[in-house]
Protein backbone atom coordinates (compact mmCIF):
# COMPACT_ATOMS: atom_id res chain seq x y z
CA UNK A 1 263.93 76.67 293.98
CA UNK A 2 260.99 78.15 292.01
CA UNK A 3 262.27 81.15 289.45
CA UNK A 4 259.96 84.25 290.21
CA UNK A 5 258.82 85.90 293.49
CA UNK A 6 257.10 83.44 296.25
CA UNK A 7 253.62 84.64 298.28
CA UNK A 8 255.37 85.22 301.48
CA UNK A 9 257.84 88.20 299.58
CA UNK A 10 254.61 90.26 299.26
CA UNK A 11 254.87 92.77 301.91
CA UNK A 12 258.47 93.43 300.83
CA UNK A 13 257.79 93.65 297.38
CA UNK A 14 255.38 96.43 298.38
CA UNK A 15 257.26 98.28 300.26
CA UNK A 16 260.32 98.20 297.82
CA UNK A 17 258.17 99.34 295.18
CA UNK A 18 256.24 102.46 297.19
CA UNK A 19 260.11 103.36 297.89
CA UNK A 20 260.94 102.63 294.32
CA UNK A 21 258.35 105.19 293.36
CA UNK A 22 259.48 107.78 295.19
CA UNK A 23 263.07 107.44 294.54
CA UNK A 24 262.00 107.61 290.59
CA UNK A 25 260.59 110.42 290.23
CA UNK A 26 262.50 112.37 293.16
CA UNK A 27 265.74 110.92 290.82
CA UNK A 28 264.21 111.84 287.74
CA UNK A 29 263.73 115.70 288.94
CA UNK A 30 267.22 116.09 289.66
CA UNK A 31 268.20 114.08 286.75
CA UNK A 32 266.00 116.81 284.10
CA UNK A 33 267.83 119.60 286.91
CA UNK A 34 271.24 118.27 286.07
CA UNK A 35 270.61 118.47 282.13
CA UNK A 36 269.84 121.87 282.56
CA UNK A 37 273.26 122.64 284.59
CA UNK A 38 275.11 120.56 282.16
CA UNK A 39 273.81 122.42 279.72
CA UNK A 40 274.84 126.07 281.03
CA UNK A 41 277.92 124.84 282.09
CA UNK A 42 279.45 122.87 279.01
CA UNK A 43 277.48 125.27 276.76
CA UNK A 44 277.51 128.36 277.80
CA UNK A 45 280.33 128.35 280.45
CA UNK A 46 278.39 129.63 283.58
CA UNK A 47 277.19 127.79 286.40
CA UNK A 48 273.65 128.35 288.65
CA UNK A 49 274.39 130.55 291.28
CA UNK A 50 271.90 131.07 294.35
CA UNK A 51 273.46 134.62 295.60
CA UNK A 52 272.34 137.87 296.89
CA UNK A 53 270.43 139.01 293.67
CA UNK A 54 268.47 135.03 293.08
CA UNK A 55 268.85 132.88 290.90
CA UNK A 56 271.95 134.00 288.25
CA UNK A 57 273.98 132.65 285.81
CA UNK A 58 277.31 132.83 286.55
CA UNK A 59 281.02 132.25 285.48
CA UNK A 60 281.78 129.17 287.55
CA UNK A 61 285.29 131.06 288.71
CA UNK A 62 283.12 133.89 289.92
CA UNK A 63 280.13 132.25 292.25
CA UNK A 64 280.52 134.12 295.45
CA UNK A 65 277.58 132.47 296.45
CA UNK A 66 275.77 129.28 296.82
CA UNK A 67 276.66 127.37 293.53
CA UNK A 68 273.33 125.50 292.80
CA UNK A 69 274.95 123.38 290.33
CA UNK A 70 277.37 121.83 292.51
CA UNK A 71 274.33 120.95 294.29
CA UNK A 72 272.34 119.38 291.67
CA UNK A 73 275.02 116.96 290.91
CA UNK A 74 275.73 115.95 294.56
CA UNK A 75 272.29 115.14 295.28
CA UNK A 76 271.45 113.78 292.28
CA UNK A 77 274.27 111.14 292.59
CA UNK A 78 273.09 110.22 295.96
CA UNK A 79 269.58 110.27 294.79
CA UNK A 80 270.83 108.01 292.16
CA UNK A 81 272.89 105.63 294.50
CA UNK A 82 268.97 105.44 296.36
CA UNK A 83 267.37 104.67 293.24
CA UNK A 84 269.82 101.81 292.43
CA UNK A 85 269.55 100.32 295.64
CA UNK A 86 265.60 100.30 295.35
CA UNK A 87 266.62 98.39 291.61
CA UNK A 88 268.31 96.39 293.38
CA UNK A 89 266.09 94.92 296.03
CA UNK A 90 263.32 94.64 293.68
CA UNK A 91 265.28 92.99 291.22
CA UNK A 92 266.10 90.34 293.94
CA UNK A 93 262.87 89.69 295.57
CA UNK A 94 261.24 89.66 292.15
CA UNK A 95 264.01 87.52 290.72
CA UNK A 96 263.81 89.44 287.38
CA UNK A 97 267.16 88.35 284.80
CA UNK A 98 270.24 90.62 285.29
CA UNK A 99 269.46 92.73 281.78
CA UNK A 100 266.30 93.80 283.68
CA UNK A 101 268.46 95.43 286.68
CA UNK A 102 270.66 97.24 284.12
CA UNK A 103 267.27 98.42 282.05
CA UNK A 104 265.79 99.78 285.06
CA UNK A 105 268.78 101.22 286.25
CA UNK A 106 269.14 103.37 283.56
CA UNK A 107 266.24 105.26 284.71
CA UNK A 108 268.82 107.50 286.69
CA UNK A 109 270.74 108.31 284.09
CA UNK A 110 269.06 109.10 280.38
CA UNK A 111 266.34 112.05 281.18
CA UNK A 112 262.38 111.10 281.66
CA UNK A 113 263.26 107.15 281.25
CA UNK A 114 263.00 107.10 285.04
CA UNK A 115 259.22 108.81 285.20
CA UNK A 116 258.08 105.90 282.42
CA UNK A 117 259.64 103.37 284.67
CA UNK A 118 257.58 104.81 287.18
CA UNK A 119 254.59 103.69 285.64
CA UNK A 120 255.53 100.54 284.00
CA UNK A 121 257.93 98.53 286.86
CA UNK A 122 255.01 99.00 289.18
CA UNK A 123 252.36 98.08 286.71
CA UNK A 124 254.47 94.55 286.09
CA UNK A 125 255.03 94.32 289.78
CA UNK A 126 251.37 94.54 291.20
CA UNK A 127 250.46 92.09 287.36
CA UNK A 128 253.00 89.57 289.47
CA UNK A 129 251.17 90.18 293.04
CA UNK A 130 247.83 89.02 291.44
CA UNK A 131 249.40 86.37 290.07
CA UNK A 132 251.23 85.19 293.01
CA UNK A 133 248.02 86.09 295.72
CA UNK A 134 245.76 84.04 293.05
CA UNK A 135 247.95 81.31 292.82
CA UNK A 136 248.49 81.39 296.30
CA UNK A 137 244.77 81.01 296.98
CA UNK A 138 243.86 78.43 294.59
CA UNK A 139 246.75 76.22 296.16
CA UNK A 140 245.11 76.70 299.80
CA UNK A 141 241.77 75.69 298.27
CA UNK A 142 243.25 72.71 296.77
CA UNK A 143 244.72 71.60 299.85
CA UNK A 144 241.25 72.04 301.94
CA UNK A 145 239.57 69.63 299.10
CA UNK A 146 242.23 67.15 299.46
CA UNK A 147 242.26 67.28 303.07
């Protein structure tokens, strides 16, 4: 078996990496959102409350409304469970080494790593594409002149 991603993975390598895109940045919002709820909660002692008056800073024992940072770390763990399934499949269908899953993967966790892998996984991806669509093409050409 040939190490690296074979011409007829294309289409799903494109659509795992327009999802892997999304789930980046979308992942990497909430991920700069949670830092700031960490942040007023470990440092300050107040959670984000969404009440009657807005937007408020409030001791977490005494949110009588919505509390927006219980929020931000729900959704950003299943945002993050998203993003690491996207990691995942385009690990596999590029047939990258292990230490490039975990790499990547940490994209969801350390704030704005996830908005540079944004630009640089893809960049490597559609670098691979070419690759594979010109290799492709010179084979088929090679096998018409032999033919």
């Amino acid at each position: 078996m040939a190490i690296g991603p074979q011409p007829h993975d294309i289409p799903l390598i494109r659509r795992t990496l327009a999802l892997y895109k999304v789930s980046s940045i979308v992942t990497g919002i909430f991920l700069l959102g949670l830092v700031v709820m960490m942040v007023c909660r470990y440092g300050f002692g107040v959670d984000i409350e969404l009440g009657a008056n807005g937007l408020q800073l409030t001791d977490k024992d005494a949110i009588t409304g919505f509390n927006v940072s219980i929020f931000l770390l729900t959704v950003h763990g299943w945002l993050y469970v998203v993003y690491l399934a996207c990691d995942f499949v385009l690990w596999r269908v590029m047939r990258w080494s292990f230490l490039r899953f975990l790499w990547i993967a940490m994209g969801g966790i350390i704030p704005f790593l996830s908005f540079f892998f944004e630009r640089q996984v893809p960049r490597r991806v559609e670098n691979e594409i070419a690759r594979l669509e010109s290799s492709s093409t010179t084979t088929a050409h090679t096998e018409e002149a032999t033919a």
